[in-house]
C-alpha atoms as a PDB file:
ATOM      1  CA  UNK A   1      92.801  75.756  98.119  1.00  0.00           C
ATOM      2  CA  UNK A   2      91.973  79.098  99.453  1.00  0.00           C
ATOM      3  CA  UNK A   3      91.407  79.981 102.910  1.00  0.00           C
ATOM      4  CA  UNK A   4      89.777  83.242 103.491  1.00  0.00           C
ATOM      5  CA  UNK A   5      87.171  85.242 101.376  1.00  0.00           C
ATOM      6  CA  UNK A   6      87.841  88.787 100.959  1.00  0.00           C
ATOM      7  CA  UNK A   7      84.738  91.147 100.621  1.00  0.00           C
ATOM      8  CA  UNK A   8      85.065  94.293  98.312  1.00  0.00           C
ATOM      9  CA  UNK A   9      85.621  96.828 101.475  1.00  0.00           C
ATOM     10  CA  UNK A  10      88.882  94.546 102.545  1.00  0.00           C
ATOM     11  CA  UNK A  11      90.536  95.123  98.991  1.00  0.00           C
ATOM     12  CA  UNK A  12      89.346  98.895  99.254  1.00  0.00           C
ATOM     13  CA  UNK A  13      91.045  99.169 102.718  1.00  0.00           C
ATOM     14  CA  UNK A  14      94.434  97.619 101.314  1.00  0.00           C
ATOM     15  CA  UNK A  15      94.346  99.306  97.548  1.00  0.00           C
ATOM     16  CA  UNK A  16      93.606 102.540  99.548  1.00  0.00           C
ATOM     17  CA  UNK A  17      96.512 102.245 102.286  1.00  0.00           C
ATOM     18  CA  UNK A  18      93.348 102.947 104.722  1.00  0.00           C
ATOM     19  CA  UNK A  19      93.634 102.037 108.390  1.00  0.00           C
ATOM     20  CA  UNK A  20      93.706  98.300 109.140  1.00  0.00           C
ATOM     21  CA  UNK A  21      95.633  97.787 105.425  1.00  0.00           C
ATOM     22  CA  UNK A  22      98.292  95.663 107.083  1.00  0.00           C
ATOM     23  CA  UNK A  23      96.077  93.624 108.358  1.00  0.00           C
ATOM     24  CA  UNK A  24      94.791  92.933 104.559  1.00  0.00           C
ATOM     25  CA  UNK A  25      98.281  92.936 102.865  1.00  0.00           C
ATOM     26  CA  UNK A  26      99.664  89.622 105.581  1.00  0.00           C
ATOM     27  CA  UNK A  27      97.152  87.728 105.176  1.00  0.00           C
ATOM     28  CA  UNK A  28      97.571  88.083 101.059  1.00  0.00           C
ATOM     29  CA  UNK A  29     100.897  87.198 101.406  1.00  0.00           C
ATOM     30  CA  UNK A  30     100.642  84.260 103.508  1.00  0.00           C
ATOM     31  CA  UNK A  31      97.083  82.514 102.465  1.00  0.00           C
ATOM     32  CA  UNK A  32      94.875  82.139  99.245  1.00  0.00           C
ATOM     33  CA  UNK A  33      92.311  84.643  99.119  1.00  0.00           C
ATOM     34  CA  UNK A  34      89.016  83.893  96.903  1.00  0.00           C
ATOM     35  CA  UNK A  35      86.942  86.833  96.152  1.00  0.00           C
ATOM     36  CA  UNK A  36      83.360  86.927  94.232  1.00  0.00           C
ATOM     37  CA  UNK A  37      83.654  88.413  90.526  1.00  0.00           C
ATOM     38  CA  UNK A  38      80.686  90.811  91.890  1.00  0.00           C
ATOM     39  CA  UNK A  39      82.822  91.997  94.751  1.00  0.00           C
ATOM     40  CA  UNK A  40      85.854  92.666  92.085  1.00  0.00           C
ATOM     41  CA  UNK A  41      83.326  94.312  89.722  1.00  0.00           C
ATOM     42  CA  UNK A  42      82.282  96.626  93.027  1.00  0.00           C
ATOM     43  CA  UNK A  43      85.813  97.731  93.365  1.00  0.00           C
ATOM     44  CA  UNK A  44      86.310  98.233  89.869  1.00  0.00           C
ATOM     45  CA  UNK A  45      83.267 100.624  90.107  1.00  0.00           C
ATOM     46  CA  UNK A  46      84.671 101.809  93.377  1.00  0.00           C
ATOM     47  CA  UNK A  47      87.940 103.239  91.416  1.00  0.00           C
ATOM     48  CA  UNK A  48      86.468 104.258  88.517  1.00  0.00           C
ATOM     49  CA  UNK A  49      84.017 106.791  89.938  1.00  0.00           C
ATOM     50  CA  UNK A  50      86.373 108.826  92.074  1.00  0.00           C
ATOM     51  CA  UNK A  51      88.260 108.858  88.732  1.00  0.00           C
ATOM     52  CA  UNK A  52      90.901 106.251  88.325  1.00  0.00           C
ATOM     53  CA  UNK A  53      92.351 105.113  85.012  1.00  0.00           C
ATOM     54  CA  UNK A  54      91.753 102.021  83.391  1.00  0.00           C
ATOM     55  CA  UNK A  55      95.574 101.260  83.429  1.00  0.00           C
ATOM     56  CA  UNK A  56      95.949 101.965  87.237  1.00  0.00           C
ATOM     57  CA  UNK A  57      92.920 100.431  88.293  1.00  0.00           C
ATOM     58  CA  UNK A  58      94.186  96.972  86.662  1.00  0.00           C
ATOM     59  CA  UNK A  59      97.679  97.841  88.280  1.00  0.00           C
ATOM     60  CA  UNK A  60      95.961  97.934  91.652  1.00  0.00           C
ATOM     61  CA  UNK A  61      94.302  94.706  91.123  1.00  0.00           C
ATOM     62  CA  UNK A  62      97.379  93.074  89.545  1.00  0.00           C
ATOM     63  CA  UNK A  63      99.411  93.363  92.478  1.00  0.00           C
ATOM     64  CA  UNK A  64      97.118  90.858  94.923  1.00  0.00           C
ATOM     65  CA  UNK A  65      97.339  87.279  94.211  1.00  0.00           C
ATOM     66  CA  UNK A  66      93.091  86.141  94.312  1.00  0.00           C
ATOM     67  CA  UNK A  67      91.036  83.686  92.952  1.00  0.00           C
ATOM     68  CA  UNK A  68      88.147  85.423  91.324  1.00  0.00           C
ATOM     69  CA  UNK A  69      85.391  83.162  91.933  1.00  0.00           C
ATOM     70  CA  UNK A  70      82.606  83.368  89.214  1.00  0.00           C
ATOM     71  CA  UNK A  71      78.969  84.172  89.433  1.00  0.00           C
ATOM     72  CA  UNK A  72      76.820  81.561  88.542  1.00  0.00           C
ATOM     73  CA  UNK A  73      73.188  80.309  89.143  1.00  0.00           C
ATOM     74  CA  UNK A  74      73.767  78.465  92.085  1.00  0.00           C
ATOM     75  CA  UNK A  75      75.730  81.913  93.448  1.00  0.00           C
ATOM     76  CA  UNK A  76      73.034  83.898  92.443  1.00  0.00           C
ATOM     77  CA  UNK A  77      69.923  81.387  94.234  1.00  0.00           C
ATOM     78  CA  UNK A  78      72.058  81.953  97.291  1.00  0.00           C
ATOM     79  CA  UNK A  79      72.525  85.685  97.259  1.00  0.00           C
ATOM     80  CA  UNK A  80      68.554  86.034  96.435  1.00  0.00           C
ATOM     81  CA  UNK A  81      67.520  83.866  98.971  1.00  0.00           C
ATOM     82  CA  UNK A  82      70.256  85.628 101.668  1.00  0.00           C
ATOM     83  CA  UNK A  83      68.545  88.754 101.709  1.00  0.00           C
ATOM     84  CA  UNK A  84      66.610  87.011 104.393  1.00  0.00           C
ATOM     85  CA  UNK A  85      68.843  87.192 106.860  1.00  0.00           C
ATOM     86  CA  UNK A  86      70.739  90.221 105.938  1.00  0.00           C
ATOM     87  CA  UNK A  87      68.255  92.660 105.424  1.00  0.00           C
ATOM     88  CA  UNK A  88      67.850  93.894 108.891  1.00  0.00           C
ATOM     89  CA  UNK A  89      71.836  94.849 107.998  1.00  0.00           C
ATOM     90  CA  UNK A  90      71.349  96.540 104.975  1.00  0.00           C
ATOM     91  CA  UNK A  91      73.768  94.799 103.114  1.00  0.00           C
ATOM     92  CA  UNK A  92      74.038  94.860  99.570  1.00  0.00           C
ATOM     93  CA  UNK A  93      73.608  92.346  96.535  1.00  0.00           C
ATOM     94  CA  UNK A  94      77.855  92.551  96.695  1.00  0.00           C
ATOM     95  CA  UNK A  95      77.693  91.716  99.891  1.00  0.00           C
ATOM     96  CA  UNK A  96      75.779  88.874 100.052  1.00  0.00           C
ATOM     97  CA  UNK A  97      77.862  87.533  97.351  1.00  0.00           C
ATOM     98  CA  UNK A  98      80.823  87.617  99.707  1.00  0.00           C
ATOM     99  CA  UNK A  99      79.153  85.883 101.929  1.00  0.00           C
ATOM    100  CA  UNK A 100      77.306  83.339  99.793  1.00  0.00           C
ATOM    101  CA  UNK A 101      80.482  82.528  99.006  1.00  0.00           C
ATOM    102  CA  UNK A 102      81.833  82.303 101.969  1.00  0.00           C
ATOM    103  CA  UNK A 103      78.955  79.860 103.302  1.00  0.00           C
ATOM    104  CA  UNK A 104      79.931  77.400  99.680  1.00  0.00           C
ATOM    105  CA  UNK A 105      83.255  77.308 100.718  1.00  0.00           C
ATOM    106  CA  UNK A 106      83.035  76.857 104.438  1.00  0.00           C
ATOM    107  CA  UNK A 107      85.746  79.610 104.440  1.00  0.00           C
ATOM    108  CA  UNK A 108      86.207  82.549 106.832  1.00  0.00           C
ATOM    109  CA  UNK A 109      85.168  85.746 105.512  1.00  0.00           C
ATOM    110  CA  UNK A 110      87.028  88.628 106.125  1.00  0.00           C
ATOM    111  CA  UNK A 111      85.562  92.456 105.877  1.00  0.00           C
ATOM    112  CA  UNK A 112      85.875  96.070 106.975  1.00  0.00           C
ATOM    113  CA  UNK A 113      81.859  96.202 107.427  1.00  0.00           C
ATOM    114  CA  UNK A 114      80.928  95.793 111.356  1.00  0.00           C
ATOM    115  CA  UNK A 115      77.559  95.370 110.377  1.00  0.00           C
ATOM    116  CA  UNK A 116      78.756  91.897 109.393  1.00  0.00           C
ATOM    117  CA  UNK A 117      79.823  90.665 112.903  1.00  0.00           C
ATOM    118  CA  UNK A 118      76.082  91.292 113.983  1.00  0.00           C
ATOM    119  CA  UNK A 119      75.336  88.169 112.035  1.00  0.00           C
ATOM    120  CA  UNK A 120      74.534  84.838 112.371  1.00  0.00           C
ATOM    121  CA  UNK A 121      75.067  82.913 109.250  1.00  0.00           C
ATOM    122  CA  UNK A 122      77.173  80.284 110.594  1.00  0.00           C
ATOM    123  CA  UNK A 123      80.103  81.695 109.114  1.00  0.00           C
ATOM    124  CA  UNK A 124      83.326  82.629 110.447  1.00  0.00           C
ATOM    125  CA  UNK A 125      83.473  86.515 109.972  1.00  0.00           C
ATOM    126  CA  UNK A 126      86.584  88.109 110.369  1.00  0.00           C
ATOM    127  CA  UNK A 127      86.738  92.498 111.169  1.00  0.00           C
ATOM    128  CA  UNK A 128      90.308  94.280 109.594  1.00  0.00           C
ATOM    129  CA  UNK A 129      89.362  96.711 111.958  1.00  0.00           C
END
């Protein structure tokens, strides 16, 4: 069972070696992470555009041991109906993924975006940094 959900910007911050990656790479290697198959697709797109290769791109993911949670109807009702309460935020459709997810599994949620402490989603919501 996992027990955190990584958003897209907390797997940037680690692949990246950007300040507050330690904080990403223990809790990897102590807990199960669960991430949304739209937040992995976002940092897929992430690497490709400033120019990654396919090879090393899959390298970076292959490294992190996540459950890739897919997207589904259900997901997608929630993230649609989310925008709600996130808009004032400007969050994105990958972001509200995360955190549709995040509010399925009852799990913390853990992010580089401060935005995200700001709301109130009855969620635990965890800042790197």
């Amino acid at each position: 069972m996992s027990r955190f959900v990584f958003d897209a910007s907390t797997l940037l911050v680690s692949i990246n070696r950007e300040h507050g990656f330690e904080a990403v790479d223990a809790i990897v290697d102590a807990d199960d992470v669960v991430i949304s198959s739209v937040n992995v697709a976002e940092v897929i797109t992430k690497l490709a555009l400033r120019g990654s290769a396919d090879g090393d791109i899959a390298a970076a993911l292959g490294v992190y041991r996540l459950t890739v949670a897919p997207f589904h109807e259900v997901s997608a009702t929630a993230v649609g109906l989310l925008v709600r309460r996130t808009r004032h935020r400007g969050l994105s459709l990958a972001d509200r993924a995360c955190l549709a997810l995040a509010m399925e599994l009852r799990l913390p949620v853990v992010t580089a975006v401060r935005a995200w402490a700001e709301l109130d989603l009855g969620i635990d919501i965890r800042l790197i940094r």
